[in-house]
C-alpha atoms as a PDB file:
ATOM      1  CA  UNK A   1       0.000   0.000   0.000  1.00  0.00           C
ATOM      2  CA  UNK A   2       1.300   3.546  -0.998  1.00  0.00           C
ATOM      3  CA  UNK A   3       0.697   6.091   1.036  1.00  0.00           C
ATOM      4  CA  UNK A   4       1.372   9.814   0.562  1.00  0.00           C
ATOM      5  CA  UNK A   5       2.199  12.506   3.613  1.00  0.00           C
ATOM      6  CA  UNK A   6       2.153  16.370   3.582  1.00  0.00           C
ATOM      7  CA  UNK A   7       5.180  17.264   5.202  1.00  0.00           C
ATOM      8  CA  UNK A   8       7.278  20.128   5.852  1.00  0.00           C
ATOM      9  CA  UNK A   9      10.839  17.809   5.717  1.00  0.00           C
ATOM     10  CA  UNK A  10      12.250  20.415   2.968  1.00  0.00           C
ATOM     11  CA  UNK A  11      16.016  19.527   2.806  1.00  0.00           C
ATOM     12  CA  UNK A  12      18.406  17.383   2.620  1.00  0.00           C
ATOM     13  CA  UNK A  13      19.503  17.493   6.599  1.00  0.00           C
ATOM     14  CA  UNK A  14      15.859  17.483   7.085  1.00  0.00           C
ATOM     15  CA  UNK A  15      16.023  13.926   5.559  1.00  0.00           C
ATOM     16  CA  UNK A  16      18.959  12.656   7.341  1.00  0.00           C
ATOM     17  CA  UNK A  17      17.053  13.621  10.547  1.00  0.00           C
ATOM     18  CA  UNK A  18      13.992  11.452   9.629  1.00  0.00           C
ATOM     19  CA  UNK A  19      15.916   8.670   8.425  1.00  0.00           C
ATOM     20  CA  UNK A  20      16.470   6.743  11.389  1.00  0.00           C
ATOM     21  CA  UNK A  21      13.025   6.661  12.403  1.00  0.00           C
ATOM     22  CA  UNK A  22      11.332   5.338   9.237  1.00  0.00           C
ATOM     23  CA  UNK A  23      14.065   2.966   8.775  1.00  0.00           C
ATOM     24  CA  UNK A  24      13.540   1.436  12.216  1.00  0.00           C
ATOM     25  CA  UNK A  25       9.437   1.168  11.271  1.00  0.00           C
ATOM     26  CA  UNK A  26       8.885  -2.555  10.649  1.00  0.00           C
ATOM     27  CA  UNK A  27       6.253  -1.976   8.298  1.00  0.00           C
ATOM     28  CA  UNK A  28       7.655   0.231   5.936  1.00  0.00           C
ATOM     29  CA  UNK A  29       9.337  -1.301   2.879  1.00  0.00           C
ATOM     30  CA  UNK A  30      10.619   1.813   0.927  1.00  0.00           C
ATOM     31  CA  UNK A  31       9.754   5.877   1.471  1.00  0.00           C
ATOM     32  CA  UNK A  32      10.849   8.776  -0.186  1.00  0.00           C
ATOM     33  CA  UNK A  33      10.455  12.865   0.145  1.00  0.00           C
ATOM     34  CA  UNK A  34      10.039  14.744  -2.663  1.00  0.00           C
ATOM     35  CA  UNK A  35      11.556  18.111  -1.500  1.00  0.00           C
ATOM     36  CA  UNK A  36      10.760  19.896  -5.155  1.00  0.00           C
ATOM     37  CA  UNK A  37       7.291  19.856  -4.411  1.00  0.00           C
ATOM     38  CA  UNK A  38       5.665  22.674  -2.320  1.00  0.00           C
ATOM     39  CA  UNK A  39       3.937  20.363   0.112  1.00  0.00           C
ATOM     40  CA  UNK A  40       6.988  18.308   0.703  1.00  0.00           C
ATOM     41  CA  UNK A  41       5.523  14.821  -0.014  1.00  0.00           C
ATOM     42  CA  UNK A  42       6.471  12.046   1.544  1.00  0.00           C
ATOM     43  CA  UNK A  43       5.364   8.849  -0.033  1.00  0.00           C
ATOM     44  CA  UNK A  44       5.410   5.580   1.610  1.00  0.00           C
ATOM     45  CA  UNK A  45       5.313   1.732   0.418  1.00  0.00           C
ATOM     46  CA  UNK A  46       3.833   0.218   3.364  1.00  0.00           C
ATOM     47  CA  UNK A  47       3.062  -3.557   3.812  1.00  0.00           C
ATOM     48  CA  UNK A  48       0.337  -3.269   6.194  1.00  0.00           C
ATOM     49  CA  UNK A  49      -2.218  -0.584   6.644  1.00  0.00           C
ATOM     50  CA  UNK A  50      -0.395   0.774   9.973  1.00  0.00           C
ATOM     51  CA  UNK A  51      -0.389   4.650   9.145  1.00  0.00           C
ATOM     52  CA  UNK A  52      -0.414   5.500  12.101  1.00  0.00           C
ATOM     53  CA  UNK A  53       3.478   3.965  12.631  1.00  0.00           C
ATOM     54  CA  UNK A  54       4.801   6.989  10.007  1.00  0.00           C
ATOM     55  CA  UNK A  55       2.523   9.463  11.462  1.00  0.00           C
ATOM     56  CA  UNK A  56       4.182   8.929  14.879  1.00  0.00           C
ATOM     57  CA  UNK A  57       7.710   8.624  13.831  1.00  0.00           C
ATOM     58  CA  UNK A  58       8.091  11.306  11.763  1.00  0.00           C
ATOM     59  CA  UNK A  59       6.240  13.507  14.402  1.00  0.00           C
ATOM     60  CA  UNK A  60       8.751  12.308  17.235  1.00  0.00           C
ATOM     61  CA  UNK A  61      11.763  13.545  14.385  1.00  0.00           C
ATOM     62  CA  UNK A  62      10.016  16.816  14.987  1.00  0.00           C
ATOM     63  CA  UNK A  63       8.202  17.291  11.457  1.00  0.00           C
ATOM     64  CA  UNK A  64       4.895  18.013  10.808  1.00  0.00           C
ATOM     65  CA  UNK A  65       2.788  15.683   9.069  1.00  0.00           C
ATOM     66  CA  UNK A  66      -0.333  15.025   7.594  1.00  0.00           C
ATOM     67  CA  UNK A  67      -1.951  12.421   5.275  1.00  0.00           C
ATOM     68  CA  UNK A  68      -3.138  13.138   1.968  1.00  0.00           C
ATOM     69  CA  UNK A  69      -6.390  11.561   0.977  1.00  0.00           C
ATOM     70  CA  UNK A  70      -6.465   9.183  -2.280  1.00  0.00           C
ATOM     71  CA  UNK A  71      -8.458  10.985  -5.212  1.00  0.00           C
END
């Protein structure tokens, strides 16, 4: 399941902060940030439907974050 996140990670050493604790997440099989766009998406390939996991780790890295409804 992909999942997208607005975020407000914006650089690179906003990245390496985050990094630990998605890496750590059990459920989480790839992510990525794409810094170019305005609302700083994070997108996640998750392999169950635990949202809730990102949602607390990257608030505990000190980011805001917010999921972005499917169209």
């Amino acid at each position: 399941m992909i999942v997208k996140f607005k975020t407000n990670i914006n650089c690179g050493n906003c990245i390496k902060s985050v990094t630990p604790a998605l890496n750590e997440l059990e459920n989480v099989d790839l992510w990525k940030v794409d810094t170019e766009n305005p609302d700083k998406i994070l997108e996640v390939n998750l392999d169950d439907d635990d949202k809730n996991a990102v949602i607390n780790a990257v608030t505990k890295a000190g980011f805001n974050i917010k999921e972005i409804e499917a169209n």
